[in-house]
C-alpha atoms as a PDB file:
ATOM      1  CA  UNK A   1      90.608 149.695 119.265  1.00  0.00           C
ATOM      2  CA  UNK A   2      90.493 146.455 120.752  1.00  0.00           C
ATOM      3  CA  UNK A   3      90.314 144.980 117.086  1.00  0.00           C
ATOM      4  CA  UNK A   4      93.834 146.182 116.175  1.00  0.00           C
ATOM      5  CA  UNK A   5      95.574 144.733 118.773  1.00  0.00           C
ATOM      6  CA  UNK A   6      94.478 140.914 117.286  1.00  0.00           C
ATOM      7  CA  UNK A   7      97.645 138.766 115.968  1.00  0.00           C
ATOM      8  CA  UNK A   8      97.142 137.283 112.527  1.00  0.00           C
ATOM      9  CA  UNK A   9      96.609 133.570 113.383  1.00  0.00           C
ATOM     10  CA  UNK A  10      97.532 132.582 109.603  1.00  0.00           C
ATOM     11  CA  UNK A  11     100.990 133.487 110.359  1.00  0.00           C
ATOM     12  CA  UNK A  12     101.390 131.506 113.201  1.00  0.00           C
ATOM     13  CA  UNK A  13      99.554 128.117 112.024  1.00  0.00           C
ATOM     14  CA  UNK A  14     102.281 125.407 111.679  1.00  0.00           C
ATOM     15  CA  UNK A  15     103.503 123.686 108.632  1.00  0.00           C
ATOM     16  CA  UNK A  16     102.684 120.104 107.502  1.00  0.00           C
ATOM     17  CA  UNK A  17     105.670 117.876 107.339  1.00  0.00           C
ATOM     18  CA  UNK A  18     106.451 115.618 104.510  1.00  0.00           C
ATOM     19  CA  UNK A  19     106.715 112.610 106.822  1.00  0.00           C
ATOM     20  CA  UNK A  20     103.572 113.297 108.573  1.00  0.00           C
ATOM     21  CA  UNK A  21     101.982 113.405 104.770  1.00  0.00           C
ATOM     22  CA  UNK A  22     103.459 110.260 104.673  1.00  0.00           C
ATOM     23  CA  UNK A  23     102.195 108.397 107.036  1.00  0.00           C
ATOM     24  CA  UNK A  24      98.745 110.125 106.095  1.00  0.00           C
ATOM     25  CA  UNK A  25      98.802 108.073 102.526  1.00  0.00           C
ATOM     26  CA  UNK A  26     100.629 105.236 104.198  1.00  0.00           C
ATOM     27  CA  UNK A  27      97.061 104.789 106.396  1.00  0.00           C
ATOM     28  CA  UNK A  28      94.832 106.093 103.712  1.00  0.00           C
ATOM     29  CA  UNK A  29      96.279 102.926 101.134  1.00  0.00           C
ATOM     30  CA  UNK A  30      96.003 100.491 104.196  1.00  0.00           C
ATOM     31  CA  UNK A  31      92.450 101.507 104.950  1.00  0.00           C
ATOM     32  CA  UNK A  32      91.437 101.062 101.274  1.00  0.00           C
ATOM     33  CA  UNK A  33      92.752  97.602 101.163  1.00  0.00           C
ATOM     34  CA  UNK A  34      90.724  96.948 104.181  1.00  0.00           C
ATOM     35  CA  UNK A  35      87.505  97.421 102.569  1.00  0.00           C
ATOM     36  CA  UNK A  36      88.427  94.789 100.217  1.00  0.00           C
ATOM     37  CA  UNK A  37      90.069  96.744  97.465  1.00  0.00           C
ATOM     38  CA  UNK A  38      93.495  94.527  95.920  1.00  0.00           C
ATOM     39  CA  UNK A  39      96.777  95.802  97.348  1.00  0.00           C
ATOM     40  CA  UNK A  40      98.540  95.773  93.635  1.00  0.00           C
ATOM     41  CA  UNK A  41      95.222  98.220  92.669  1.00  0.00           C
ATOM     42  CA  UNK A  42      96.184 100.391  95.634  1.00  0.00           C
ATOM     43  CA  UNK A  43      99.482 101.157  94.823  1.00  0.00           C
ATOM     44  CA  UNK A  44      98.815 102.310  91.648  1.00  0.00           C
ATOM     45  CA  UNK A  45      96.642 104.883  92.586  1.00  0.00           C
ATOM     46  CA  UNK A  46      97.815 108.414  93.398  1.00  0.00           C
ATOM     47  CA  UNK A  47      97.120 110.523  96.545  1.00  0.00           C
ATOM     48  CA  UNK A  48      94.493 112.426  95.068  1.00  0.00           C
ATOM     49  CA  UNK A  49      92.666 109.193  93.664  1.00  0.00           C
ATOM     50  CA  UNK A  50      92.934 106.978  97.168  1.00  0.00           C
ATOM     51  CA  UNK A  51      91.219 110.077  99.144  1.00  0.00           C
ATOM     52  CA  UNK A  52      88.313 110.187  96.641  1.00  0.00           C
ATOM     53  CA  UNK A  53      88.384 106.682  97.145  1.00  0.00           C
ATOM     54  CA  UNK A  54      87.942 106.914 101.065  1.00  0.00           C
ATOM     55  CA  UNK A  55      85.091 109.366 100.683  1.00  0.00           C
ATOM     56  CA  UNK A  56      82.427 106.857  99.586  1.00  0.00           C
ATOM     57  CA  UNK A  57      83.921 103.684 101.300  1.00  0.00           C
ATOM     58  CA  UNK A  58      80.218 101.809 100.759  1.00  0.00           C
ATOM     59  CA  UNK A  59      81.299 102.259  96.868  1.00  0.00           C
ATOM     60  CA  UNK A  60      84.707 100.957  97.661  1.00  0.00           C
ATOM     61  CA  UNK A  61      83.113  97.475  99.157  1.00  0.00           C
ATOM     62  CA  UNK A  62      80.537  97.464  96.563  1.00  0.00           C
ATOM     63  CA  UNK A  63      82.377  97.491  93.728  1.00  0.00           C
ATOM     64  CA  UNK A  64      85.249  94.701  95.150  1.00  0.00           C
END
């Protein structure tokens, strides 16, 4: 009984914000150019491509 009484916590789970997503990439870009990578690379990368990036930051320094 106990289990029907439960509120679906997917309903209630906030949204992301497109300026906190922002400022997510902003840090993401300046942490890659902190291992060494150039800042002209970094801005050509997209979102998707700077968080695969961040994954495997030994690669990051290796290959700079």
């Amino acid at each position: 009984m106990a289990t029907s009484l439960q509120r679906n916590t997917n309903r209630t789970r906030p949204t992301k914000s497109a300026g906190a997503k922002a400022k997510r990439s902003k840090v993401q870009r300046r942490r890659l150019v902190a291992l060494g990578m150039d800042a002209a690379a970094v801005e050509l990368l997209n979102s998707s491509e700077v968080r695969t990036l961040l994954k495997h930051p030994k690669k990051v320094s290796a290959v700079q």
